[in-house]
PDB file of N, CA and C in Angstrom:
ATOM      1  N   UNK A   1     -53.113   3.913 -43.448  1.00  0.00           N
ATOM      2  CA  UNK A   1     -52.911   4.997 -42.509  1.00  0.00           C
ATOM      3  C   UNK A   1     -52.904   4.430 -41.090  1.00  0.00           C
ATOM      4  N   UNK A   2     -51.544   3.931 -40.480  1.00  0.00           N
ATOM      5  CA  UNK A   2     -51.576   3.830 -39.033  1.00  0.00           C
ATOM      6  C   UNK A   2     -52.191   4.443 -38.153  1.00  0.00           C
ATOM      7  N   UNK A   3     -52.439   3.746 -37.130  1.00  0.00           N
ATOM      8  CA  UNK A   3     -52.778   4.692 -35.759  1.00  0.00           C
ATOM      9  C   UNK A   3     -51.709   4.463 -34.555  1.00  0.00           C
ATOM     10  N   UNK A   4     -52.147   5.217 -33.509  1.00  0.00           N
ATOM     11  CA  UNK A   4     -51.171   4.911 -32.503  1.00  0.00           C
ATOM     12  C   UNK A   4     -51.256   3.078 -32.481  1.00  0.00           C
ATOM     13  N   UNK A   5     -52.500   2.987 -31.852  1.00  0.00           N
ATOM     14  CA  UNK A   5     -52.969   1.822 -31.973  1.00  0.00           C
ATOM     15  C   UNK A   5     -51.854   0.962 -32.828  1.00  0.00           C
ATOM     16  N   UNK A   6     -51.727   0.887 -34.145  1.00  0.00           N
ATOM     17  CA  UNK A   6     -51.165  -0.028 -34.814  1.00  0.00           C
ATOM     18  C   UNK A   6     -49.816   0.047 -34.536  1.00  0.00           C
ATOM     19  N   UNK A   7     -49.196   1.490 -34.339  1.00  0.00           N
ATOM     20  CA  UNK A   7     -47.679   2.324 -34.024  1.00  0.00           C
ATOM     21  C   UNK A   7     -47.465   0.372 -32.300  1.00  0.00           C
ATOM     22  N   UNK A   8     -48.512   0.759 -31.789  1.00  0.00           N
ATOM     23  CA  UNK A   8     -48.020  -0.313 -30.553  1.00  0.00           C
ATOM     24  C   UNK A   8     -48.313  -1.776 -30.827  1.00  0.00           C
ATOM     25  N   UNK A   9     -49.031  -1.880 -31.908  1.00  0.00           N
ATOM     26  CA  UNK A   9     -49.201  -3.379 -32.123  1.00  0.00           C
ATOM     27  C   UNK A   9     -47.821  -3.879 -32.973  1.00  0.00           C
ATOM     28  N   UNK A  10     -47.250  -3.202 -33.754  1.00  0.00           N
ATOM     29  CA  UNK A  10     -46.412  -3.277 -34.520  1.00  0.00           C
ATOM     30  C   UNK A  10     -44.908  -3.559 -33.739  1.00  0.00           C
ATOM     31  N   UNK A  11     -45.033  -2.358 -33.094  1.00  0.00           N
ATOM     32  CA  UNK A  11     -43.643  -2.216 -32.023  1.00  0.00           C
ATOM     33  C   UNK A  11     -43.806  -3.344 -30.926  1.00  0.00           C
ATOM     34  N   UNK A  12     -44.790  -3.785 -30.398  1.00  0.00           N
ATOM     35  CA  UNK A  12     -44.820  -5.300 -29.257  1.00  0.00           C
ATOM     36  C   UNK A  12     -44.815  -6.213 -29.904  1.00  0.00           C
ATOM     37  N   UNK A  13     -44.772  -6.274 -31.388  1.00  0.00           N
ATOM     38  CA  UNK A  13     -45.162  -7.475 -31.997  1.00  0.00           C
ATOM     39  C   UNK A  13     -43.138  -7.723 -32.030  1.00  0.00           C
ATOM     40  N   UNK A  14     -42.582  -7.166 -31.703  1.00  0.00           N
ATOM     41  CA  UNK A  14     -40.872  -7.482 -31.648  1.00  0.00           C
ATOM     42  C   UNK A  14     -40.258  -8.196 -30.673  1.00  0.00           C
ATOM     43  N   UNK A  15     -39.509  -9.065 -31.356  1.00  0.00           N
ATOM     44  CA  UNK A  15     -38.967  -9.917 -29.770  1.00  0.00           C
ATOM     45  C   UNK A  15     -38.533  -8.834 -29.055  1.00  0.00           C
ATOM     46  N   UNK A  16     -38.819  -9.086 -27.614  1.00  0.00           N
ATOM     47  CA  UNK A  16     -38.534  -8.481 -26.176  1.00  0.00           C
ATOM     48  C   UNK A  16     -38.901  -7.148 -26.681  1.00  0.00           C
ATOM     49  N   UNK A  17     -39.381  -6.231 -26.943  1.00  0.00           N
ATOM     50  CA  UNK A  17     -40.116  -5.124 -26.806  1.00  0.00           C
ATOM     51  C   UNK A  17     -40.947  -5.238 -25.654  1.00  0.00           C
ATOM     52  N   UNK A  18     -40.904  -3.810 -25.294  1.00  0.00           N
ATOM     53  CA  UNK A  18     -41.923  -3.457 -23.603  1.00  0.00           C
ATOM     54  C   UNK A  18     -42.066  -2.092 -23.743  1.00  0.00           C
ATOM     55  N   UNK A  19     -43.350  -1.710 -23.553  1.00  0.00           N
ATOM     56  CA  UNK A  19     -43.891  -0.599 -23.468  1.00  0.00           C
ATOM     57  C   UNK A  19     -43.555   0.264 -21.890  1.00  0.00           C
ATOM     58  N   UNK A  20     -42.760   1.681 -22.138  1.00  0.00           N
ATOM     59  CA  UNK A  20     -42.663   1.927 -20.799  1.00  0.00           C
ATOM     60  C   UNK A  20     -43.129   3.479 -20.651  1.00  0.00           C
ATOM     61  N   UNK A  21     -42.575   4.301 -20.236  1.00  0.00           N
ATOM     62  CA  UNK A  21     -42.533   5.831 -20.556  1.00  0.00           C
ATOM     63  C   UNK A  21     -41.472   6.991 -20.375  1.00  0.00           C
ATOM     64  N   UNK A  22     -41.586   7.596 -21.215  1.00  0.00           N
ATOM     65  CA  UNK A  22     -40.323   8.521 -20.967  1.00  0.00           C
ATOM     66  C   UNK A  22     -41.025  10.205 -21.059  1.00  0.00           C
ATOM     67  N   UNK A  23     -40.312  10.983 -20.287  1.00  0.00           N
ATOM     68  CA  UNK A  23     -40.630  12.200 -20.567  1.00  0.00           C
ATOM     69  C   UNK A  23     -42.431  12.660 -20.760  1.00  0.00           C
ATOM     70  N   UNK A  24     -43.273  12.027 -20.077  1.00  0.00           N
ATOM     71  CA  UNK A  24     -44.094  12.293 -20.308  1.00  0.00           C
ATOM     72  C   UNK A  24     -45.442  11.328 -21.495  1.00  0.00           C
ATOM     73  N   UNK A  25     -44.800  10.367 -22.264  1.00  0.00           N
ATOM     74  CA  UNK A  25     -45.122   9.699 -23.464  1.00  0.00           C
ATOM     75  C   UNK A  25     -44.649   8.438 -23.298  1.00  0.00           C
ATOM     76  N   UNK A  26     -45.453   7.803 -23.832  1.00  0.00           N
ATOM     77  CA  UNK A  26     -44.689   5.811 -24.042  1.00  0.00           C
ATOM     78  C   UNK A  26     -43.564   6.120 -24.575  1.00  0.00           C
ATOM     79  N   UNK A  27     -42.781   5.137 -24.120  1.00  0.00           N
ATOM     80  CA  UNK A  27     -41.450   4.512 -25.035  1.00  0.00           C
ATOM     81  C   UNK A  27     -41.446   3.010 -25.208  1.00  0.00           C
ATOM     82  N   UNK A  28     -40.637   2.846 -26.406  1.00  0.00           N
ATOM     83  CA  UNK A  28     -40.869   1.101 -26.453  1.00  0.00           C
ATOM     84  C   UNK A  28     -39.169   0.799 -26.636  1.00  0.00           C
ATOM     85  N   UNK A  29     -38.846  -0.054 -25.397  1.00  0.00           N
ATOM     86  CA  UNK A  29     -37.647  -0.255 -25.173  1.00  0.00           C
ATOM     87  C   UNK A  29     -36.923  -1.918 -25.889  1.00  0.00           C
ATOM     88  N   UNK A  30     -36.168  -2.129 -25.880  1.00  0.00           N
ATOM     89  CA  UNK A  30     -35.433  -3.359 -26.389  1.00  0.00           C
ATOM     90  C   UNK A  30     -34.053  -3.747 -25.948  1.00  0.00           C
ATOM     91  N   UNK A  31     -33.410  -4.527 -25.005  1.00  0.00           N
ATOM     92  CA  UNK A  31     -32.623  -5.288 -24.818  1.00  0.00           C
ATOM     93  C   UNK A  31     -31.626  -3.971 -24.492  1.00  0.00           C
ATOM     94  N   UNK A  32     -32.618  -3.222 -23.167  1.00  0.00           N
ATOM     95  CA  UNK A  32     -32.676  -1.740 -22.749  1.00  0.00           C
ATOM     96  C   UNK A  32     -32.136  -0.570 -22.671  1.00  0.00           C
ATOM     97  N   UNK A  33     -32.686  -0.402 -24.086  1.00  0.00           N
ATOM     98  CA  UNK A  33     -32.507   0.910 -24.464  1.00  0.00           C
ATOM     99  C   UNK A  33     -33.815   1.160 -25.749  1.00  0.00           C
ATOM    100  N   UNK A  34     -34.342   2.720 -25.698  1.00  0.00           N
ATOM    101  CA  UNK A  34     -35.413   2.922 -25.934  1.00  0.00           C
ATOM    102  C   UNK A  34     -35.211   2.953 -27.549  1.00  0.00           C
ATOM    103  N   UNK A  35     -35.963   2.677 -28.200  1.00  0.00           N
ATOM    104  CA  UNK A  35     -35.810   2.438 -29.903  1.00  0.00           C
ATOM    105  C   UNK A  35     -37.177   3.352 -30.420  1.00  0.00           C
ATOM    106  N   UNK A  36     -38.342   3.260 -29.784  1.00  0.00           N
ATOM    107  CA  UNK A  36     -39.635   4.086 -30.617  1.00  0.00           C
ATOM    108  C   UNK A  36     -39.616   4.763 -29.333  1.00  0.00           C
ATOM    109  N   UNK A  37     -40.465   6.268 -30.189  1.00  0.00           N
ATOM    110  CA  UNK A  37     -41.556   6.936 -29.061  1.00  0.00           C
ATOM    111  C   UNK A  37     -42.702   7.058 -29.540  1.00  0.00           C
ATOM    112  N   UNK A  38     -43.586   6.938 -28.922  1.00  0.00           N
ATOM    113  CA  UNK A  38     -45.083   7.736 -29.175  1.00  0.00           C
ATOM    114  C   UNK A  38     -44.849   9.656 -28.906  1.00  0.00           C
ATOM    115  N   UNK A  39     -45.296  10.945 -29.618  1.00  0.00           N
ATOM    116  CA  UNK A  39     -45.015  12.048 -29.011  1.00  0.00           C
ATOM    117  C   UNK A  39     -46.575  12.555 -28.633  1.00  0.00           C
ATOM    118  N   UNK A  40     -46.181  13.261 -27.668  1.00  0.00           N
ATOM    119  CA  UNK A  40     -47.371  14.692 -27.138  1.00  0.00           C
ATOM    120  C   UNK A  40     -49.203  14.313 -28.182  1.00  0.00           C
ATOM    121  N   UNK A  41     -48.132  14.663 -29.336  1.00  0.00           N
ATOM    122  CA  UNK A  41     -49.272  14.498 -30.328  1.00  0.00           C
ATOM    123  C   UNK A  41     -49.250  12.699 -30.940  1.00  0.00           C
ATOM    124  N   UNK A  42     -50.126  12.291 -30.665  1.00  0.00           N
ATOM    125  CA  UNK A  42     -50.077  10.896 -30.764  1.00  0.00           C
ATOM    126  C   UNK A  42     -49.836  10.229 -32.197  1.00  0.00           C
ATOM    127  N   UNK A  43     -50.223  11.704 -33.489  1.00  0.00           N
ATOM    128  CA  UNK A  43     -50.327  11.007 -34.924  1.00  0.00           C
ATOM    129  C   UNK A  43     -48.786  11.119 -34.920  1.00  0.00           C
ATOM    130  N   UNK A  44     -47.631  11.763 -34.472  1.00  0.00           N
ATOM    131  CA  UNK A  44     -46.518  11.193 -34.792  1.00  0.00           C
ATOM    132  C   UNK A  44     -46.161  10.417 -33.517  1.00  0.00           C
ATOM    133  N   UNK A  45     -45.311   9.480 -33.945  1.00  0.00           N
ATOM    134  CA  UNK A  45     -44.129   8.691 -33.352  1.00  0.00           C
ATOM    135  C   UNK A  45     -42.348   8.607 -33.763  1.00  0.00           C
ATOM    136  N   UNK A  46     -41.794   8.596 -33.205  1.00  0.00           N
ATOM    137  CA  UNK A  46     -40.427   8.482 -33.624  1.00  0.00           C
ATOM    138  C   UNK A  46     -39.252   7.119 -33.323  1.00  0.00           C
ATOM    139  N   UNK A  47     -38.759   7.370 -34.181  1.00  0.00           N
ATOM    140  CA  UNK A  47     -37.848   6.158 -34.347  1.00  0.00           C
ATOM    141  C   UNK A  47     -36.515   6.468 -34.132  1.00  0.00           C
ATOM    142  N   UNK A  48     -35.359   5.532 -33.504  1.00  0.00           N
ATOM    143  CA  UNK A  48     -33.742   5.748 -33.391  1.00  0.00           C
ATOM    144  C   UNK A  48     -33.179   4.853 -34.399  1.00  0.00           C
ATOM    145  N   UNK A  49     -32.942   6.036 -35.272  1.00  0.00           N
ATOM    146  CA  UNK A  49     -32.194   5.290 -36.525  1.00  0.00           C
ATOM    147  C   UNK A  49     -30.573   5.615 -36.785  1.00  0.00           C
ATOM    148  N   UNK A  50     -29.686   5.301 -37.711  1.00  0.00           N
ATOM    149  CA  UNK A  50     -28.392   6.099 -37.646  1.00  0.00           C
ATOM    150  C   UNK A  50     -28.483   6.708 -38.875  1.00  0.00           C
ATOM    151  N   UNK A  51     -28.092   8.085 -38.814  1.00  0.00           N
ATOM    152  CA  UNK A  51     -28.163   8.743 -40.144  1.00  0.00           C
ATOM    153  C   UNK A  51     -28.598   8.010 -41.351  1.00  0.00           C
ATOM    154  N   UNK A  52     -27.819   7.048 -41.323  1.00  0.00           N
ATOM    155  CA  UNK A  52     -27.509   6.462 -43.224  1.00  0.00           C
ATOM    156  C   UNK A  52     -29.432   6.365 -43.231  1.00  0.00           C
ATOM    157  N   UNK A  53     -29.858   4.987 -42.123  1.00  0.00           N
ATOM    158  CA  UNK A  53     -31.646   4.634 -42.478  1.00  0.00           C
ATOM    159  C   UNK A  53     -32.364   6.025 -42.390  1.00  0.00           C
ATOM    160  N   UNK A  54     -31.811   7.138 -41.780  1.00  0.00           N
ATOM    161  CA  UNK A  54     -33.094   8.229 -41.596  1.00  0.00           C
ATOM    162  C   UNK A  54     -32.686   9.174 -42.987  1.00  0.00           C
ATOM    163  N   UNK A  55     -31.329   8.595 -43.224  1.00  0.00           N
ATOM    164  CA  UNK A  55     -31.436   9.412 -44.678  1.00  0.00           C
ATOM    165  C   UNK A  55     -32.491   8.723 -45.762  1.00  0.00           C
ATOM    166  N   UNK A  56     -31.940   7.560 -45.801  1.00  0.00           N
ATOM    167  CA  UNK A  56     -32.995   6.556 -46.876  1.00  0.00           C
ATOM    168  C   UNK A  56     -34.478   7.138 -46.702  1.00  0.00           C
ATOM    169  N   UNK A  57     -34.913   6.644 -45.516  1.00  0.00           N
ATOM    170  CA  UNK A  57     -36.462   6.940 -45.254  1.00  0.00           C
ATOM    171  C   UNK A  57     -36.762   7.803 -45.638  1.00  0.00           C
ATOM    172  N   UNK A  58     -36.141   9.433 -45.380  1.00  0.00           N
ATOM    173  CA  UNK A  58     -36.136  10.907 -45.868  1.00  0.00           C
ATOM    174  C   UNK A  58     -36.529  10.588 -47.201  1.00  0.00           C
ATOM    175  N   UNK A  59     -35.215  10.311 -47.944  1.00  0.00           N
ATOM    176  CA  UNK A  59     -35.733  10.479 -49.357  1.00  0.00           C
ATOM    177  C   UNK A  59     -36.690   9.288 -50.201  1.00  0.00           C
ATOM    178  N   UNK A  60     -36.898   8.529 -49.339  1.00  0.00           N
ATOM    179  CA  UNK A  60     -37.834   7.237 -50.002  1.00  0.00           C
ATOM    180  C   UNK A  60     -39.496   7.875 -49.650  1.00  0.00           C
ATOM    181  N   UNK A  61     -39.356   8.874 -48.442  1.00  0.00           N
ATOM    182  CA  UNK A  61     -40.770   9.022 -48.389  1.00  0.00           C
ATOM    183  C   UNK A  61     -41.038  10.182 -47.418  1.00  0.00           C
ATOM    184  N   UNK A  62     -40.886  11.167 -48.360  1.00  0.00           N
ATOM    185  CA  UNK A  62     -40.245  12.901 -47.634  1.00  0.00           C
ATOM    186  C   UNK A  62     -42.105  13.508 -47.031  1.00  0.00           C
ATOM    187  N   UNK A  63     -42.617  12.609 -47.025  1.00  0.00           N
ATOM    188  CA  UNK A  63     -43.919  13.700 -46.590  1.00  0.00           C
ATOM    189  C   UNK A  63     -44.785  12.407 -45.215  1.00  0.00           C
ATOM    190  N   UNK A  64     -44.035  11.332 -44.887  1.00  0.00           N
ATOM    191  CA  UNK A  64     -43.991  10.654 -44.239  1.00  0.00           C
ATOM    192  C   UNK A  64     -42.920  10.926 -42.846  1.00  0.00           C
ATOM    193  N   UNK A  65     -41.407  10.984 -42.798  1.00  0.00           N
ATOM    194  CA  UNK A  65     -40.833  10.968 -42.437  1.00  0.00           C
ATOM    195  C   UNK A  65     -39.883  12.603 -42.498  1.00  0.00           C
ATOM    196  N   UNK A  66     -39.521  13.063 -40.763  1.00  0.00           N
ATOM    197  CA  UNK A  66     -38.781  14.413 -41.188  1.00  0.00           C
ATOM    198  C   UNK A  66     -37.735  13.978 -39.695  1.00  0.00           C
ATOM    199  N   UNK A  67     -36.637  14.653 -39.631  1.00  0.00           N
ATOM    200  CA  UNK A  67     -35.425  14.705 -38.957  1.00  0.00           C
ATOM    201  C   UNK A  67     -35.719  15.161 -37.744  1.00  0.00           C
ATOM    202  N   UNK A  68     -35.776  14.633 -35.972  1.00  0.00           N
ATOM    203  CA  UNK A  68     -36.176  15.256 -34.949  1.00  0.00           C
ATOM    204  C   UNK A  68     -35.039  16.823 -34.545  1.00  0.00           C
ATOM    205  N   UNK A  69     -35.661  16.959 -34.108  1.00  0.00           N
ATOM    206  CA  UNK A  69     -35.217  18.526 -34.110  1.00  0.00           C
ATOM    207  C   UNK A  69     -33.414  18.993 -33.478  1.00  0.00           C
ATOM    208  N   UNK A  70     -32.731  19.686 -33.510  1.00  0.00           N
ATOM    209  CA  UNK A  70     -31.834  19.960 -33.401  1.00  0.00           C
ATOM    210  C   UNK A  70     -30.584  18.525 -33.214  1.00  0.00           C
ATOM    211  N   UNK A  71     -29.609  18.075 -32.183  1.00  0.00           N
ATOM    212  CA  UNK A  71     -28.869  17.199 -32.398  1.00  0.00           C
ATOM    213  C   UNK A  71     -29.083  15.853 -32.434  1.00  0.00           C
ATOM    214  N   UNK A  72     -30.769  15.697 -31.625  1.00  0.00           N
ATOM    215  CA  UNK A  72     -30.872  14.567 -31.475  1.00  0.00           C
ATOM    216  C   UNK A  72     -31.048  14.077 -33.340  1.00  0.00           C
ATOM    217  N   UNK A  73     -31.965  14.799 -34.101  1.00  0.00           N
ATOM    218  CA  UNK A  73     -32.345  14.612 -35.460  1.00  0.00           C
ATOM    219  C   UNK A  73     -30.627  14.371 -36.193  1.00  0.00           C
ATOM    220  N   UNK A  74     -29.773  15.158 -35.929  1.00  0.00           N
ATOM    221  CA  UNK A  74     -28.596  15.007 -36.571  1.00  0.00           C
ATOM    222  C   UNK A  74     -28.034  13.353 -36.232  1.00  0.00           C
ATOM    223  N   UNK A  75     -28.408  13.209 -35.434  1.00  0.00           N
ATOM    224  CA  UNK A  75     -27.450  11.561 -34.271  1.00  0.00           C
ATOM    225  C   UNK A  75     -29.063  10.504 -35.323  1.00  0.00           C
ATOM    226  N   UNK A  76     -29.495  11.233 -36.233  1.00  0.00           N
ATOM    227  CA  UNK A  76     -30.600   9.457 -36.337  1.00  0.00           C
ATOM    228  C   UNK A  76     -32.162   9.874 -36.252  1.00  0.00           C
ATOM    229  N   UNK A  77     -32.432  10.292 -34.935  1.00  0.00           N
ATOM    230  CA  UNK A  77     -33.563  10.204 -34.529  1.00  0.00           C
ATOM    231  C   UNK A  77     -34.778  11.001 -35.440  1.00  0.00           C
ATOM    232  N   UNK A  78     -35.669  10.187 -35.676  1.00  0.00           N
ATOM    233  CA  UNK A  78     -36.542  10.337 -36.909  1.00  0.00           C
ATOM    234  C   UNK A  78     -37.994  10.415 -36.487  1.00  0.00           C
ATOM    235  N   UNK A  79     -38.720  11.393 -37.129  1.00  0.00           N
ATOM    236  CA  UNK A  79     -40.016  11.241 -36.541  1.00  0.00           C
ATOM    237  C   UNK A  79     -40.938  10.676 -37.726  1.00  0.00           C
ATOM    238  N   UNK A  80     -41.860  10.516 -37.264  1.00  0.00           N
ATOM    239  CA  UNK A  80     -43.067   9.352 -38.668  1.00  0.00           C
ATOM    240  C   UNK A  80     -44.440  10.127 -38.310  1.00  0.00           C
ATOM    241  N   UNK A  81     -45.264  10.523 -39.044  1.00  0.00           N
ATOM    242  CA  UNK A  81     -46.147  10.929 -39.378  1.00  0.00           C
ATOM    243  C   UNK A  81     -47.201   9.648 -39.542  1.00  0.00           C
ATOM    244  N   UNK A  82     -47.868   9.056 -38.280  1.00  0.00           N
ATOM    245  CA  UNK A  82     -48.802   7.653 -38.580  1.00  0.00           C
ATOM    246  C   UNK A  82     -49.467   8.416 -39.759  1.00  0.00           C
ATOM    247  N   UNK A  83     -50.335   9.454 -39.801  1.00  0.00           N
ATOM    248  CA  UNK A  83     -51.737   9.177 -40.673  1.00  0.00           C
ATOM    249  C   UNK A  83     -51.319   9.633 -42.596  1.00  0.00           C
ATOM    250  N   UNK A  84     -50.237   9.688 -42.489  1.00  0.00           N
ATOM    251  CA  UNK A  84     -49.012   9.797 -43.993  1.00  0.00           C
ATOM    252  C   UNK A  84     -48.163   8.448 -44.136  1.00  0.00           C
ATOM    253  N   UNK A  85     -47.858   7.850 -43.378  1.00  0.00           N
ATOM    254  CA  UNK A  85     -46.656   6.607 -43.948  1.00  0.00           C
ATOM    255  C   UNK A  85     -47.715   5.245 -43.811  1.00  0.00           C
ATOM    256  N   UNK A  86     -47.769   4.838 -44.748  1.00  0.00           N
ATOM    257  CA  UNK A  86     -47.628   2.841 -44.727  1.00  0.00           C
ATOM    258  C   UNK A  86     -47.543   2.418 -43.890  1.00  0.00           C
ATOM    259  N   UNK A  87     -48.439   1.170 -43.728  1.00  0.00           N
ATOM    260  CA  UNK A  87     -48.102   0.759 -42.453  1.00  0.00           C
ATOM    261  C   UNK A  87     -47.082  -0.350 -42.790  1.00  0.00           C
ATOM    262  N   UNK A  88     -46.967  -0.911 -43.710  1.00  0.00           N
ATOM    263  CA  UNK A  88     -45.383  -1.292 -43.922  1.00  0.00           C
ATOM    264  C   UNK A  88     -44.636  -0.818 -43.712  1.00  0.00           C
ATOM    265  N   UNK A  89     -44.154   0.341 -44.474  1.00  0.00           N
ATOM    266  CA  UNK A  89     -42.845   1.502 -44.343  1.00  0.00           C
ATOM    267  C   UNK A  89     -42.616   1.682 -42.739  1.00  0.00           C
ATOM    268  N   UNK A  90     -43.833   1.608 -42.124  1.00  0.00           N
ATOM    269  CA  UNK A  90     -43.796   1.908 -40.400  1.00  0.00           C
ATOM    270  C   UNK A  90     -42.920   0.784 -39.954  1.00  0.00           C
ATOM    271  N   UNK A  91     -43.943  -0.313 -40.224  1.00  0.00           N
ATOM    272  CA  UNK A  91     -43.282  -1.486 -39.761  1.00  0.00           C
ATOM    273  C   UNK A  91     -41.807  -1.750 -40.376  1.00  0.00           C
ATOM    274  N   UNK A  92     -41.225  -1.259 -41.197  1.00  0.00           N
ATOM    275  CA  UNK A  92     -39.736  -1.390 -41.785  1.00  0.00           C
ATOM    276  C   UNK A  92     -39.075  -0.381 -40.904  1.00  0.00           C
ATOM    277  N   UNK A  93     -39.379   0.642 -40.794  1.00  0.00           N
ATOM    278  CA  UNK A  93     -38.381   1.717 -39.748  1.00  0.00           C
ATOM    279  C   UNK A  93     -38.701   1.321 -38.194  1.00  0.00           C
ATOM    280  N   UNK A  94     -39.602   0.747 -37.918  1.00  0.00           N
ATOM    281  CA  UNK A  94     -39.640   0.349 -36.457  1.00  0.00           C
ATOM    282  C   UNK A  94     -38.772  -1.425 -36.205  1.00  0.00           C
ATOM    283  N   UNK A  95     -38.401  -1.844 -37.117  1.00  0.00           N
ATOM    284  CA  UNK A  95     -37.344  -3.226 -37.305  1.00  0.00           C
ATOM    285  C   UNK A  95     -36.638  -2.636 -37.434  1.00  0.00           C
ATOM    286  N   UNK A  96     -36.126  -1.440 -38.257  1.00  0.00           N
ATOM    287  CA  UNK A  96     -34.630  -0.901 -38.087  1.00  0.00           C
ATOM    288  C   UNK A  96     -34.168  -0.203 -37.212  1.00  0.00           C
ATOM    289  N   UNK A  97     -35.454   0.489 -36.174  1.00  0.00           N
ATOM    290  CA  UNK A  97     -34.518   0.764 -34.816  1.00  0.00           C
ATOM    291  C   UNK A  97     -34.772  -0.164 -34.076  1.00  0.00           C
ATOM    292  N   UNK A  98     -35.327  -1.437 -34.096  1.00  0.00           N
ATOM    293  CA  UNK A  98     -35.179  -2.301 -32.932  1.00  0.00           C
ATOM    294  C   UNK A  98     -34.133  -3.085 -33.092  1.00  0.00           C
ATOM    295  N   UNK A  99     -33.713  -3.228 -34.475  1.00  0.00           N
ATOM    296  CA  UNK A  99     -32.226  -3.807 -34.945  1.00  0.00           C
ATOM    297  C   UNK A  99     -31.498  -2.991 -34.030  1.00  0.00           C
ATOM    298  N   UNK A 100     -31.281  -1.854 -34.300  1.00  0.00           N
ATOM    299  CA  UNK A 100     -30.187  -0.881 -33.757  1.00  0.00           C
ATOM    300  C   UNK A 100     -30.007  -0.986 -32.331  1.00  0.00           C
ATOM    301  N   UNK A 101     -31.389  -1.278 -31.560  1.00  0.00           N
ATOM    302  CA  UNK A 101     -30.919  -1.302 -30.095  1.00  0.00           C
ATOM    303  C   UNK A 101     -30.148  -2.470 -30.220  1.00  0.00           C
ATOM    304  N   UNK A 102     -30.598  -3.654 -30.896  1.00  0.00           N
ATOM    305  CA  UNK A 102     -29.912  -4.877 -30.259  1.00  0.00           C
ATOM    306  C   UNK A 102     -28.383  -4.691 -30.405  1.00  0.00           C
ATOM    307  N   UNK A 103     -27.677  -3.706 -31.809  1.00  0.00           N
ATOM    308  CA  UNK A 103     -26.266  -4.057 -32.300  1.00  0.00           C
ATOM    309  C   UNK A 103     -25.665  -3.296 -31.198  1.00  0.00           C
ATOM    310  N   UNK A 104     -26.248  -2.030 -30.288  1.00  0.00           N
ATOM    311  CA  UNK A 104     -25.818  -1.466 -29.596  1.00  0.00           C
ATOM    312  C   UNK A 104     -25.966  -1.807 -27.977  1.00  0.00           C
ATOM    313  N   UNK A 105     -26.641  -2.955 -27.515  1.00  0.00           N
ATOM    314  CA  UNK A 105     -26.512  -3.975 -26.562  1.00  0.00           C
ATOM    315  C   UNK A 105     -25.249  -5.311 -27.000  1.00  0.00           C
ATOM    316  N   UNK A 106     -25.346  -5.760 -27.682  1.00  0.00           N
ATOM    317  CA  UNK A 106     -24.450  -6.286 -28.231  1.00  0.00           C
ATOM    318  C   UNK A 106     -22.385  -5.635 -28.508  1.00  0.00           C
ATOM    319  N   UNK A 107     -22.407  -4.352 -28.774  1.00  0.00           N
ATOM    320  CA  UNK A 107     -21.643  -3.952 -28.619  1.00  0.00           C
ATOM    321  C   UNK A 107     -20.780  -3.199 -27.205  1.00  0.00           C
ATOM    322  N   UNK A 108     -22.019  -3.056 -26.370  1.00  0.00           N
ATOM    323  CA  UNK A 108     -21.564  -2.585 -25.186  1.00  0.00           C
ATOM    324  C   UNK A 108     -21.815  -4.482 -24.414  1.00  0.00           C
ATOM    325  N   UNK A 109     -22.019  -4.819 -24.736  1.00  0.00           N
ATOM    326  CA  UNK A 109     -21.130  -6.618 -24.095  1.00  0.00           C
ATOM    327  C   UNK A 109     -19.995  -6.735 -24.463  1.00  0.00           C
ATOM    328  N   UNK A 110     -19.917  -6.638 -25.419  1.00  0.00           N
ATOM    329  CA  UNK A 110     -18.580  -6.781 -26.016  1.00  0.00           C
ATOM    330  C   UNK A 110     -17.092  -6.397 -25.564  1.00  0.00           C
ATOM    331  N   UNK A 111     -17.915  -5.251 -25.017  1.00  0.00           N
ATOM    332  CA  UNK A 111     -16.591  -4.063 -24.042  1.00  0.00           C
ATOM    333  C   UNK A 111     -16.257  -4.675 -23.024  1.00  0.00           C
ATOM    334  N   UNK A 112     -17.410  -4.592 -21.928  1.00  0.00           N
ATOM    335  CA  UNK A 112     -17.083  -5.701 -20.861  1.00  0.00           C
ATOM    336  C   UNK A 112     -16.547  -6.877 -20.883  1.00  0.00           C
ATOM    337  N   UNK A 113     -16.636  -7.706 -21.559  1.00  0.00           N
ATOM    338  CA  UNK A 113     -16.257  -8.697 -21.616  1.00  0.00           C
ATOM    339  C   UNK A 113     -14.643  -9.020 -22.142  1.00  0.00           C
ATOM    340  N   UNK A 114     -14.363  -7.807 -22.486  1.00  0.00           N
ATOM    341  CA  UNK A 114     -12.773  -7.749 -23.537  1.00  0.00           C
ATOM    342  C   UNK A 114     -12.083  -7.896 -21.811  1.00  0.00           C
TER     343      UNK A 114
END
């Protein structure tokens, strides 16, 4: 059973991760753009995933993981329940949105540079 605590040891433990804040709450950014949040209520946190991983997660572990609310939840964005998910499973969805920032730094180089 994670805690916030572990939610930030986990997420800094990533190359170039930095703890910053958004809206009121930490965010943990990557090669800049924000990939985790901590929310309001500290036992969840959320993750930027693309549909396909927040579908997986959904059905790999439906009382852990639920869809953030209106479009942002449709575009990916996933919330985690620390004191319900693994702290593996955590640590696997917090590598798959820090993957995601990088392919999407990586792809906006790409543009520029054409």
């Amino acid at each position: 059973m994670p805690t916030e605590k572990d939610f930030r040891r986990i997420v800094l433990g990533l190359e170039g991760a930095i703890e910053s804040s958004h809206m009121g709450h930490p965010d943990f950014r990557a090669n800049g753009r924000i990939f985790a949040t901590l929310q309001h209520d500290p036992t969840w946190g959320a993750l930027m995933l693309t549909p396909e991983q927040q579908k997986r997660l959904l059905s790999g572990y439906p009382g852990s993981f639920k869809p953030a609310a209106g479009a942002w939840g449709l575009a990916g964005s996933t919330l985690v329940h620390l004191p319900s998910v693994d702290e593996e499973v955590l640590g696997e969805g917090l590598t798959l949105a820090w993957q995601n920032s990088a392919k999407k730094k990586s792809k906006a180089t790409k543009k520029v540079t054409r």
